[in-house]
N, C-alpha and C. Protein backbone atom coordinates (compact mmCIF):
# COMPACT_ATOMS: atom_id res chain seq x y z
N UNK A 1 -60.99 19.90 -8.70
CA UNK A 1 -62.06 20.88 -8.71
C UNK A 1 -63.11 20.50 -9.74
N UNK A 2 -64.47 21.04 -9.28
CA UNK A 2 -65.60 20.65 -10.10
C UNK A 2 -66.23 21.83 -10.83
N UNK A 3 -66.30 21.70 -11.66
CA UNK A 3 -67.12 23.02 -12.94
C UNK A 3 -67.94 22.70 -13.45
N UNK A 4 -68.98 23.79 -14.22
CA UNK A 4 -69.84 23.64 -14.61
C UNK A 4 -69.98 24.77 -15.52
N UNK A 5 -69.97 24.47 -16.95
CA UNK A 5 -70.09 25.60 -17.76
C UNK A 5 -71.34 26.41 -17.86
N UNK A 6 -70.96 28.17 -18.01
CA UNK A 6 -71.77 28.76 -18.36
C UNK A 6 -71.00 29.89 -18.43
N UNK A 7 -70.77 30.36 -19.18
CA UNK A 7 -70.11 31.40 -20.16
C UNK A 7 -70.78 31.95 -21.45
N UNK A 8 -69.83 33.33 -21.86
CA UNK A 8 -70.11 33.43 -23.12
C UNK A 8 -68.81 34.09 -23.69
N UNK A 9 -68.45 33.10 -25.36
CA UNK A 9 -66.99 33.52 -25.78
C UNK A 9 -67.26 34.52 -26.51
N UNK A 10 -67.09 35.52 -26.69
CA UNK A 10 -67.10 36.93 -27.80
C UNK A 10 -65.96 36.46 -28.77
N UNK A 11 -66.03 36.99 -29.78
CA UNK A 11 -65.35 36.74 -30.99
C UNK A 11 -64.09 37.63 -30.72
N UNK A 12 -64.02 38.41 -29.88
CA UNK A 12 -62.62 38.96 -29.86
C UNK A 12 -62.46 38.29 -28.23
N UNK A 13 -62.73 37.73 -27.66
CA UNK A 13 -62.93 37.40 -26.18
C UNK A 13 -61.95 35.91 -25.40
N UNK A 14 -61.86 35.53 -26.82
CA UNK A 14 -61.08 34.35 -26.74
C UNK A 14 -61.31 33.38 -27.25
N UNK A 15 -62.51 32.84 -28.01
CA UNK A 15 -62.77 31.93 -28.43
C UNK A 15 -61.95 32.08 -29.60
N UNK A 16 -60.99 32.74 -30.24
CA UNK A 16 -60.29 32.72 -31.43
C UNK A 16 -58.96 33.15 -31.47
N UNK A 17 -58.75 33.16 -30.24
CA UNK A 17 -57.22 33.40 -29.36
C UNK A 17 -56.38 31.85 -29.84
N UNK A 18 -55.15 32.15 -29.92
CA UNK A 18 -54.22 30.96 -30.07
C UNK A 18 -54.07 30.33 -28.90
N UNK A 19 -54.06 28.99 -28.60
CA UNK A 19 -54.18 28.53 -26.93
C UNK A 19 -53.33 27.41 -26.85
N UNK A 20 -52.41 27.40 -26.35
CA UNK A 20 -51.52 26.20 -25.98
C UNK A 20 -51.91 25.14 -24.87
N UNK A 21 -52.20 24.23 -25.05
CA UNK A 21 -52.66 23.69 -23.51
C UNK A 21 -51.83 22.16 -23.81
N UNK A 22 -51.21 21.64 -22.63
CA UNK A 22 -50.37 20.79 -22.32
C UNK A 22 -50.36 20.26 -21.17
N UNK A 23 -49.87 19.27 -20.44
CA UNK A 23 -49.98 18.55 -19.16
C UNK A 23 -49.29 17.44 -19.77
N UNK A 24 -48.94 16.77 -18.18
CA UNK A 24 -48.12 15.10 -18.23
C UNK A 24 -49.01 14.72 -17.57
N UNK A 25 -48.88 13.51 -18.23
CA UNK A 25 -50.48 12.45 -17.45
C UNK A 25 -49.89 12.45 -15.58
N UNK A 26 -48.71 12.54 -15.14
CA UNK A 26 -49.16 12.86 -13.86
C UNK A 26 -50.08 13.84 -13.25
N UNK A 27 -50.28 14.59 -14.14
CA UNK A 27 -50.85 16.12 -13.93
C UNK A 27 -52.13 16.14 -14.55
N UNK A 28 -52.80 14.76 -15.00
CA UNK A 28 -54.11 15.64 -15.71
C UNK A 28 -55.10 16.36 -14.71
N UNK A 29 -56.34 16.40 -15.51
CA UNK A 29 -57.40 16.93 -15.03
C UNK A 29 -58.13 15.86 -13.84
N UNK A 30 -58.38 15.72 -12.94
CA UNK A 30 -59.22 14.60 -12.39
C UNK A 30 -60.34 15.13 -11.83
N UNK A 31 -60.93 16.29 -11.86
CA UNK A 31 -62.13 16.72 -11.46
C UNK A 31 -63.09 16.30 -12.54
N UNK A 32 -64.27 16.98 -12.12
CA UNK A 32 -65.51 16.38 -12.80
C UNK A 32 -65.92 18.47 -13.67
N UNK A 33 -65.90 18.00 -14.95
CA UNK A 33 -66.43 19.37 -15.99
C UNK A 33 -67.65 19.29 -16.49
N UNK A 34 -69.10 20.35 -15.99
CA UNK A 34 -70.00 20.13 -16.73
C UNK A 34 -70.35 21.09 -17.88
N UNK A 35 -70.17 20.39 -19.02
CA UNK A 35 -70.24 22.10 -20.13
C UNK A 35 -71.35 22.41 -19.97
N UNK A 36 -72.63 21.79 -19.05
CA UNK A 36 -73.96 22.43 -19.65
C UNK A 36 -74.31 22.54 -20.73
N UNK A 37 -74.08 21.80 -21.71
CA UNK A 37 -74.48 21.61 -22.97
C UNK A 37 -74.36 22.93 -23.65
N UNK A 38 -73.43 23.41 -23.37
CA UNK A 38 -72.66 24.92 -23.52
C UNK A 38 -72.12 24.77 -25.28
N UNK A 39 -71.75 24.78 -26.53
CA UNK A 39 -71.35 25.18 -27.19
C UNK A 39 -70.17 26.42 -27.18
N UNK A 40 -69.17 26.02 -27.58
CA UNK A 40 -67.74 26.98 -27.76
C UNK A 40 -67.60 26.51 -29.08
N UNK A 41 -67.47 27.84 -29.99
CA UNK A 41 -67.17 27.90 -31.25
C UNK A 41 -65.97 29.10 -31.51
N UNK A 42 -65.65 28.19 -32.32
CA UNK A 42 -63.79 29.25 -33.16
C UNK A 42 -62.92 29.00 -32.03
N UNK A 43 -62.84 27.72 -31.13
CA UNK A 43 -61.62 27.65 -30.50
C UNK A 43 -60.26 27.45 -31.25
N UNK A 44 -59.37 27.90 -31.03
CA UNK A 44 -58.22 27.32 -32.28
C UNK A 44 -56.64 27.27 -31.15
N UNK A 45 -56.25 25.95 -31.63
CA UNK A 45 -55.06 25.42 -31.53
C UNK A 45 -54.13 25.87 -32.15
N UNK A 46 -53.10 26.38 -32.18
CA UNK A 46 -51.95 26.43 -33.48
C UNK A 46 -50.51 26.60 -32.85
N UNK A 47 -49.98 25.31 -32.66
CA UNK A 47 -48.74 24.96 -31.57
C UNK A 47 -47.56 25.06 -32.61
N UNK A 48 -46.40 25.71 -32.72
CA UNK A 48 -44.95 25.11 -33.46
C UNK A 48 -44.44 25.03 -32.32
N UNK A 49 -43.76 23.40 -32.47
CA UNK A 49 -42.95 22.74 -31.21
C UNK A 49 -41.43 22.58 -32.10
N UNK A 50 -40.47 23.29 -31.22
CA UNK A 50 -38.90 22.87 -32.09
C UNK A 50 -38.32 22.47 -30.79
N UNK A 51 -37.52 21.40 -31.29
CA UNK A 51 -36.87 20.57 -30.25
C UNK A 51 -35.82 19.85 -30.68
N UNK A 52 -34.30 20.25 -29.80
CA UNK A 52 -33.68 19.20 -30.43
C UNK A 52 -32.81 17.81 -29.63
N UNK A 53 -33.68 17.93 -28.55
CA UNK A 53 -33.49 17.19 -27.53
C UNK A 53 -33.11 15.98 -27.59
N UNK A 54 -32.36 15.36 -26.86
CA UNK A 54 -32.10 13.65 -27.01
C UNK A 54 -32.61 12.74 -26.37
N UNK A 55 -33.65 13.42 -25.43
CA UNK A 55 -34.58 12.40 -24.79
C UNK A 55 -35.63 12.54 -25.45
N UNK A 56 -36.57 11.19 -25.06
CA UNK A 56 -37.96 11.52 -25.75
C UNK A 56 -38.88 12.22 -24.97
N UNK A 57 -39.10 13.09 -25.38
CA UNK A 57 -40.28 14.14 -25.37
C UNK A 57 -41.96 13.59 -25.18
N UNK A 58 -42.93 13.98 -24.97
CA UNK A 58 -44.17 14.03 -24.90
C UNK A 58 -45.07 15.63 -24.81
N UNK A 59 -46.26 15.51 -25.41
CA UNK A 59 -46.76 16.67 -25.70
C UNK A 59 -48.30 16.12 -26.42
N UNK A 60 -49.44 17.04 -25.15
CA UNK A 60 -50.81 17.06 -24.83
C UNK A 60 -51.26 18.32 -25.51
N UNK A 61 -52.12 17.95 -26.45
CA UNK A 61 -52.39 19.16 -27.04
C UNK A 61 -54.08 19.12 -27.40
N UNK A 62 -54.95 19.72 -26.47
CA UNK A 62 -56.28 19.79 -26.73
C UNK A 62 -57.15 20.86 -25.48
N UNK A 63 -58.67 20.97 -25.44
CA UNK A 63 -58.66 21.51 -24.56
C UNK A 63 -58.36 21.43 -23.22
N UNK A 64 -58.40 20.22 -22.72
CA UNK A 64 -57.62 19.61 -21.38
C UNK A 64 -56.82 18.25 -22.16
N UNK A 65 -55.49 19.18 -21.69
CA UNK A 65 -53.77 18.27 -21.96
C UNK A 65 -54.30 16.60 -21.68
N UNK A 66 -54.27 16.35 -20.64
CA UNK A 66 -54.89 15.24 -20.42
C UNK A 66 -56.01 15.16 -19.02
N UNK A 67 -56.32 14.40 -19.20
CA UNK A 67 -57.78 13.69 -18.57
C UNK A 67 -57.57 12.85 -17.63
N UNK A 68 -57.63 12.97 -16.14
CA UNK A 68 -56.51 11.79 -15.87
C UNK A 68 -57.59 10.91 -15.23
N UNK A 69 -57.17 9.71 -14.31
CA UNK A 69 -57.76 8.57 -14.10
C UNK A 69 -59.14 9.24 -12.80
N UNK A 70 -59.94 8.96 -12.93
CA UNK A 70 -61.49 10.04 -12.22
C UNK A 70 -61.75 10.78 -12.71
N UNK A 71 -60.80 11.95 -13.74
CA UNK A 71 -61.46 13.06 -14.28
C UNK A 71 -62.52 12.32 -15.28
N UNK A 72 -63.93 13.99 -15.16
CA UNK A 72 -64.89 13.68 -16.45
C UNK A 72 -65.17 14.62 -16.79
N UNK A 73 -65.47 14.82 -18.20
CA UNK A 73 -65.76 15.92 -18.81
C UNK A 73 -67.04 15.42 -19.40
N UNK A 74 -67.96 15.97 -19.51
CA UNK A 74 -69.09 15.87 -20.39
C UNK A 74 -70.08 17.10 -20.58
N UNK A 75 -71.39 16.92 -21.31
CA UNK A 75 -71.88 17.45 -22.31
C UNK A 75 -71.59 19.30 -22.56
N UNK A 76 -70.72 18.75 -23.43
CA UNK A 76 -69.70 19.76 -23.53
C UNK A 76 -69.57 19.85 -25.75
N UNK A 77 -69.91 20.77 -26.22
CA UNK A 77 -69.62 20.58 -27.63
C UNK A 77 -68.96 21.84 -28.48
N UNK A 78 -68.14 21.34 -29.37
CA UNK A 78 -67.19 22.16 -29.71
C UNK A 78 -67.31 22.36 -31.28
N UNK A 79 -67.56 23.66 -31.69
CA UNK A 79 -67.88 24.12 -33.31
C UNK A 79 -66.93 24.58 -33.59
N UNK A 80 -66.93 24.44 -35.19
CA UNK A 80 -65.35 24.77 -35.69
C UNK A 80 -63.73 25.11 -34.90
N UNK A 81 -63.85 24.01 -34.63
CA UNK A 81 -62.57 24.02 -33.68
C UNK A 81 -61.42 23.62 -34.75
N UNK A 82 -60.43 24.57 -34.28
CA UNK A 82 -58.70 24.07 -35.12
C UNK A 82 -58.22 24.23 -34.38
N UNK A 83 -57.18 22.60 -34.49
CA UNK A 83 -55.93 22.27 -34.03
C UNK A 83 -54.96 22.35 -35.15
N UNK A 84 -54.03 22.91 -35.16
CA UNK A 84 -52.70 22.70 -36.11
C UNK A 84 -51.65 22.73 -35.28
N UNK A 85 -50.86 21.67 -35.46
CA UNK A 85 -49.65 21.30 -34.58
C UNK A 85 -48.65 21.12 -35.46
N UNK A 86 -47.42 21.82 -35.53
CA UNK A 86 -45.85 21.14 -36.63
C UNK A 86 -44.87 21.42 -35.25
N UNK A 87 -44.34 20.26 -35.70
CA UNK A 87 -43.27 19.70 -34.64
C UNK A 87 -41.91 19.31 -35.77
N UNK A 88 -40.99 19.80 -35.04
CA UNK A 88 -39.56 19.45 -35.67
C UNK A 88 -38.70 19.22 -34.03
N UNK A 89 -38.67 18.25 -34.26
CA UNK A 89 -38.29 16.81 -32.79
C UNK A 89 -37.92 16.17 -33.36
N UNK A 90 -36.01 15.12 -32.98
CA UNK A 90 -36.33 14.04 -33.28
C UNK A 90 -37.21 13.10 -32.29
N UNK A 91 -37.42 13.06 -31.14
CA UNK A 91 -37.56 11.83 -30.90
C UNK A 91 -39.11 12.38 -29.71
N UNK A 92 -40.44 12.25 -30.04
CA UNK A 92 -41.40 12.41 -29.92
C UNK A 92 -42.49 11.65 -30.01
N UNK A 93 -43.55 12.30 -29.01
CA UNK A 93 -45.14 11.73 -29.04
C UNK A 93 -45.82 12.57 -28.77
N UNK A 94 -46.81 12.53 -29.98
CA UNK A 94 -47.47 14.07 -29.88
C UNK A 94 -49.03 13.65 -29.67
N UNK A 95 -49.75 14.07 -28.65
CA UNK A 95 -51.23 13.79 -28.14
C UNK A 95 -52.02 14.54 -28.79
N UNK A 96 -53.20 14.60 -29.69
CA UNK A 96 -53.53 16.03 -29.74
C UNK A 96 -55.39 15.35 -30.27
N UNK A 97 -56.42 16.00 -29.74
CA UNK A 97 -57.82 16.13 -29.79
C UNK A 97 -58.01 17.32 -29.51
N UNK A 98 -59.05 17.25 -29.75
CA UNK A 98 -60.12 18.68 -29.66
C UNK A 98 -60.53 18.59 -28.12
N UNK A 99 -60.87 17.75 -27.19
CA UNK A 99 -61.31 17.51 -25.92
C UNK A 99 -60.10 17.07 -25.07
N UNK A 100 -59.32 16.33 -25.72
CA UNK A 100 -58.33 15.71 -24.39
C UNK A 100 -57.03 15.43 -25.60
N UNK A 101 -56.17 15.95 -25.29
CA UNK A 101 -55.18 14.98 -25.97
C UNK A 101 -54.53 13.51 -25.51
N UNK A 102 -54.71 13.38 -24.04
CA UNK A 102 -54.75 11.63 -23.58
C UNK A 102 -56.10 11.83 -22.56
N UNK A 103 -56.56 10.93 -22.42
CA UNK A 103 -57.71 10.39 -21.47
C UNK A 103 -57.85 8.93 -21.30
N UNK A 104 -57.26 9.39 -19.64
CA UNK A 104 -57.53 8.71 -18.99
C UNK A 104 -59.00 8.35 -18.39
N UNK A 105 -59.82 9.18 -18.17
CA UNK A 105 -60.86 9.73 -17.14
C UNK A 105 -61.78 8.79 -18.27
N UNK A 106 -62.89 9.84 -17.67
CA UNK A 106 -64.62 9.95 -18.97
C UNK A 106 -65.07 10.99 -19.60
N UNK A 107 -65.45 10.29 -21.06
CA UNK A 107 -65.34 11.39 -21.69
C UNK A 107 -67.12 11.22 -21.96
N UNK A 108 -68.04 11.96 -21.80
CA UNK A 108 -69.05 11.89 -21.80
C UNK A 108 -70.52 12.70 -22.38
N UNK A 109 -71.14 12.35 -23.31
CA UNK A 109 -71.32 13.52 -24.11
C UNK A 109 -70.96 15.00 -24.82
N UNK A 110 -70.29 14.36 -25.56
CA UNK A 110 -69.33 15.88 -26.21
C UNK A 110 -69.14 15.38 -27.51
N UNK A 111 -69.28 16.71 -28.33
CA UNK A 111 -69.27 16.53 -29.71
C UNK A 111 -68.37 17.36 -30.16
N UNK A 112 -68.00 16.92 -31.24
CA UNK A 112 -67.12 18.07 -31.70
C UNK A 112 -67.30 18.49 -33.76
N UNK A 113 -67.79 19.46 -33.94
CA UNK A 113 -68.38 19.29 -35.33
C UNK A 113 -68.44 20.79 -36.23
N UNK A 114 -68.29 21.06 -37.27
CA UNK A 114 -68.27 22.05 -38.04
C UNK A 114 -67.40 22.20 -39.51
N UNK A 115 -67.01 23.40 -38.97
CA UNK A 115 -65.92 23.50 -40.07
C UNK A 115 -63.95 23.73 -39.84
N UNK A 116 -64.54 23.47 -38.71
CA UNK A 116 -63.03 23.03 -38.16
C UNK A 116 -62.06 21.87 -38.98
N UNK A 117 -60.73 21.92 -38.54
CA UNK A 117 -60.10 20.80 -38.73
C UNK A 117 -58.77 20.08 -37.96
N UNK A 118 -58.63 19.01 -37.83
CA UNK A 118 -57.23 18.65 -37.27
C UNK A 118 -56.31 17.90 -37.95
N UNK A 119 -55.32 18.59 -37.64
CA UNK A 119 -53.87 18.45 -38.60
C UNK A 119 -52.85 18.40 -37.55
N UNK A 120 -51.60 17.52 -38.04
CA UNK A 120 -50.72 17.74 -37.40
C UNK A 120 -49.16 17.63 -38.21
N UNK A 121 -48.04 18.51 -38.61
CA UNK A 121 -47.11 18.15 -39.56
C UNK A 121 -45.76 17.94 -38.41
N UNK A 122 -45.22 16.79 -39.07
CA UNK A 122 -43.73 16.75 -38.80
C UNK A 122 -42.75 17.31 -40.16
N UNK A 123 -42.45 18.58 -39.47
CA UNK A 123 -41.35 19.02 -40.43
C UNK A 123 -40.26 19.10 -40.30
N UNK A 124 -39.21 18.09 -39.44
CA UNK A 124 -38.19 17.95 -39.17
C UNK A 124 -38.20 16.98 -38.00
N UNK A 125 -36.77 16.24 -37.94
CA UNK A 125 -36.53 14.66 -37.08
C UNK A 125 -36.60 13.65 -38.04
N UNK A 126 -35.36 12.85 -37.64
CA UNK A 126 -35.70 11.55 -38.50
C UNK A 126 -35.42 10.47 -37.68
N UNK A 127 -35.80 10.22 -36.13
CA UNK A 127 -35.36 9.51 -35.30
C UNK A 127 -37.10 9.17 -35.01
N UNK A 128 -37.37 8.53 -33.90
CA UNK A 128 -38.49 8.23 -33.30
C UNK A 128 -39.55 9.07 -33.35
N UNK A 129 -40.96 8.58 -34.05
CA UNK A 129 -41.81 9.71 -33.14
C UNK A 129 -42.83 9.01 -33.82
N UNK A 130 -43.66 9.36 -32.68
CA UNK A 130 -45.37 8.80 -33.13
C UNK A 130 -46.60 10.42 -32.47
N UNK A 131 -47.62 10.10 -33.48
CA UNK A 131 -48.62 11.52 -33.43
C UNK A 131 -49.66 10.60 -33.51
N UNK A 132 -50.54 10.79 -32.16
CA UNK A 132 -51.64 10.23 -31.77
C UNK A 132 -52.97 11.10 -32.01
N UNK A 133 -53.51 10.94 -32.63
CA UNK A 133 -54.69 12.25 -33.00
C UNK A 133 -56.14 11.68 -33.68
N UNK A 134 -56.96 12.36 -32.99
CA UNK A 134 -58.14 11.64 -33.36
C UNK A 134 -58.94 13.18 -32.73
N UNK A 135 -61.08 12.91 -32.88
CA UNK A 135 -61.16 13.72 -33.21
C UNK A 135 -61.88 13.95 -31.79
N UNK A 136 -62.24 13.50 -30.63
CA UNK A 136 -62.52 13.80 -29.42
C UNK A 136 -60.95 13.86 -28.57
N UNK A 137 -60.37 12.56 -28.70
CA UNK A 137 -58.92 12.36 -27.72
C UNK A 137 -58.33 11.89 -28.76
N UNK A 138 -57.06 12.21 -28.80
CA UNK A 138 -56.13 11.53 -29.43
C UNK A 138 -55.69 10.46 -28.93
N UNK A 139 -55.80 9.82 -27.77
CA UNK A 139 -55.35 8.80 -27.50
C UNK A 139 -56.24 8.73 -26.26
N UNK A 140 -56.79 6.94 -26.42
CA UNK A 140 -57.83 7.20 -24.99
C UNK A 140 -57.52 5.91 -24.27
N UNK A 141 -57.02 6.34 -22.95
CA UNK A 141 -57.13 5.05 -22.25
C UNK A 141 -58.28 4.78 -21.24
N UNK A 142 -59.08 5.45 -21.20
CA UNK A 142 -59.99 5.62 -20.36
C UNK A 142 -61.73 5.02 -21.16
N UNK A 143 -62.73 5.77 -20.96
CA UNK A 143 -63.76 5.80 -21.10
C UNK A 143 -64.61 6.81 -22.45
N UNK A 144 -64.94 6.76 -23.31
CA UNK A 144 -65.65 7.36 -24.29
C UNK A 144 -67.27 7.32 -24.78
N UNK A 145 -67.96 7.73 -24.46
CA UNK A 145 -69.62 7.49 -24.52
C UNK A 145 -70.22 8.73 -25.03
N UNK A 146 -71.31 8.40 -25.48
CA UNK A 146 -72.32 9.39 -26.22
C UNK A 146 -71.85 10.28 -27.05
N UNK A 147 -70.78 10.29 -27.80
CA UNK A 147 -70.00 11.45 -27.84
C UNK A 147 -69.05 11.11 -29.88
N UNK A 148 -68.80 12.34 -30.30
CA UNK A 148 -69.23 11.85 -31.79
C UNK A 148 -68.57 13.38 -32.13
N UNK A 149 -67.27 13.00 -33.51
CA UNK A 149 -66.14 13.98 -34.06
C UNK A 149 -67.14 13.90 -35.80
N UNK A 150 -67.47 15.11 -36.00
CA UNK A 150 -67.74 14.72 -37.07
C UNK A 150 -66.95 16.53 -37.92
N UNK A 151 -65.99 16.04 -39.06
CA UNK A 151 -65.01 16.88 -39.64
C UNK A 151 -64.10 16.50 -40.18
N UNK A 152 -63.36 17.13 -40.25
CA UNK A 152 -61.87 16.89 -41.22
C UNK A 152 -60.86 16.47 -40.33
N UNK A 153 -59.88 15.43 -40.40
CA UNK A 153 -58.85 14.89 -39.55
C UNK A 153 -57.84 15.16 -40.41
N UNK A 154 -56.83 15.36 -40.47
CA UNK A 154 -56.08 15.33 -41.64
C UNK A 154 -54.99 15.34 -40.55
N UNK A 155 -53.35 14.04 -41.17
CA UNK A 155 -52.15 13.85 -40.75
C UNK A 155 -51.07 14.07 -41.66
N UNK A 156 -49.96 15.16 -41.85
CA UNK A 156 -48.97 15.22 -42.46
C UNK A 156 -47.72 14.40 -41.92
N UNK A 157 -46.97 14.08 -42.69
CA UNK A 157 -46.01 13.18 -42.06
C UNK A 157 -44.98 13.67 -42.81
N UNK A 158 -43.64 14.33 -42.16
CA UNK A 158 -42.54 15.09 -43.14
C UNK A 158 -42.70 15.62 -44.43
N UNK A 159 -44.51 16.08 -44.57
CA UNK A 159 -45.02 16.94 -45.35
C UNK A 159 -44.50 16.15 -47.28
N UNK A 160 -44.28 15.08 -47.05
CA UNK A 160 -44.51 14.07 -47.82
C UNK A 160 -45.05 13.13 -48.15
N UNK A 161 -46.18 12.67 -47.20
CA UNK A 161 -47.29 11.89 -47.31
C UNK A 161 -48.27 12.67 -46.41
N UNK A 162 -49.50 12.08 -47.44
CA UNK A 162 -50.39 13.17 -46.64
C UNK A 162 -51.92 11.90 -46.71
N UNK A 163 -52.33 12.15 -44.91
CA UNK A 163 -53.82 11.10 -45.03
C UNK A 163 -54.85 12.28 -44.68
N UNK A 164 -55.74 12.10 -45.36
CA UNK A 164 -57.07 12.60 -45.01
C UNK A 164 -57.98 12.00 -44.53
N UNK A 165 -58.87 11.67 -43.50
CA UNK A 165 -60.09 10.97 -43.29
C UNK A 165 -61.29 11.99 -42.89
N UNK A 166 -62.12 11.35 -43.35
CA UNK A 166 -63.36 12.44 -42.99
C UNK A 166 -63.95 11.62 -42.19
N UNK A 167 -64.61 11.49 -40.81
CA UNK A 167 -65.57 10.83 -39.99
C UNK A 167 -66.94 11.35 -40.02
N UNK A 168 -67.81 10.37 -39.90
CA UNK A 168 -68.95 11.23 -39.99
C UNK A 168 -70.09 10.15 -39.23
C-alpha cells in the first residue's frame, strides 16, 4: 500500500504515546510512504525486551520495523524523537532507528533532528548479541539519500561501558 502523509499529532493524540513497532524482514514495509514533508514531533520509543530463550532472537525497533526490498519512505522528518530500548536476552540482534530499524528499501529525504535521543542498554545475557543502531536505520541494506540524523546516539553495553556520539 501507498501513503501519503497529512495529519496532525496533538500532544495527547499520540505523538507521545509509547509505541512498539517490530517486523521480520520477511514482513517489511514494501509500499511507497510520502510524509509530505510532514514533521512528527515527541514520537517516543521505550521497549523492555526480557527473554530467556535459546534461540537467537531478532528485534526491529523504529517507525517502520523494517523496510523491505521496493519499499520507500521519503520526505518525511522527525523532531525530538526517543528511542530507549533495554534488553535482557542472551542471545540477540537488536535493529533500532528512528525511520527503519533494517532497510532494505529507500530511504529518501528524511531527517531526523532535535532534542531527542537514541539509546539502547543490555542489562542482562552473557551469550551472543549484537545492537545495530544508528540515527535514520540502524542497519541499512538498501538505499539512503538526502537524508541526515542530527542528535544524540548514545549505546550502553551491560550498563558498564558507555559510547556517546553526537552526529551532526
Amino acid at each position: 500500500s501507498d501513503y501519503v502523509g497529512v495529519w496532525h499529532l496533538s500532544e495527547n493524540g499520540g505523538a507521545n504515546t509509547d509505541v512498539t513497532v517490530h517486523d521480520s524482514t520477511e514482513h517489511g514495509y514494501t509500499g511507497t510512504f510520502n510524509g509530505n514533508n510532514c514533521v512528527i514531533t515527541g514520537l517516543k520509543f521505550n521497549q523492555t525486551i526480557t527473554s530467556d530463550a535459546t534461540q537467537f532472537q531478532r528485534w526491529y525497533i523504529g517507525l517502520f520495523g523494517v523496510i523491505g526490498t521496493g519499499g520507500t519512505v521519503q520526505d518525511l522528518y522527525l523532531k525530538d524523537c526517543s528511542i530507549q530500548v533495554s534488553v535482557s536476552a542472551p542471545y540477540f540482534n537488536l535493529y533500532e532507528g528512528a525511520v527503519a530499524g533494517q532497510n532494505f528499501g529507500t530511504i529518501t529525504a528524511c531527517g531526523v533532528f532535535g532534542e531527542g535521543e537514541i539509546s539502547g542498554v543490555r542489562t542482562g545475557g552473557d551469550k551472543s548479541a549484537n545492537a545495530f543502531v544508528g540515527g535514520i536505520a540502524g542497519y541499512n541494506n538498501g538505499i539512503i539519500t538526502d537524508s541526515c540524523f542530527i542528535g544524540i546516539f548514545k549505546q550502553f553495553y551491560n550498563t558498564t561501558k558507555i559510547f556517546t556520539f553526537i552526529f551532526i
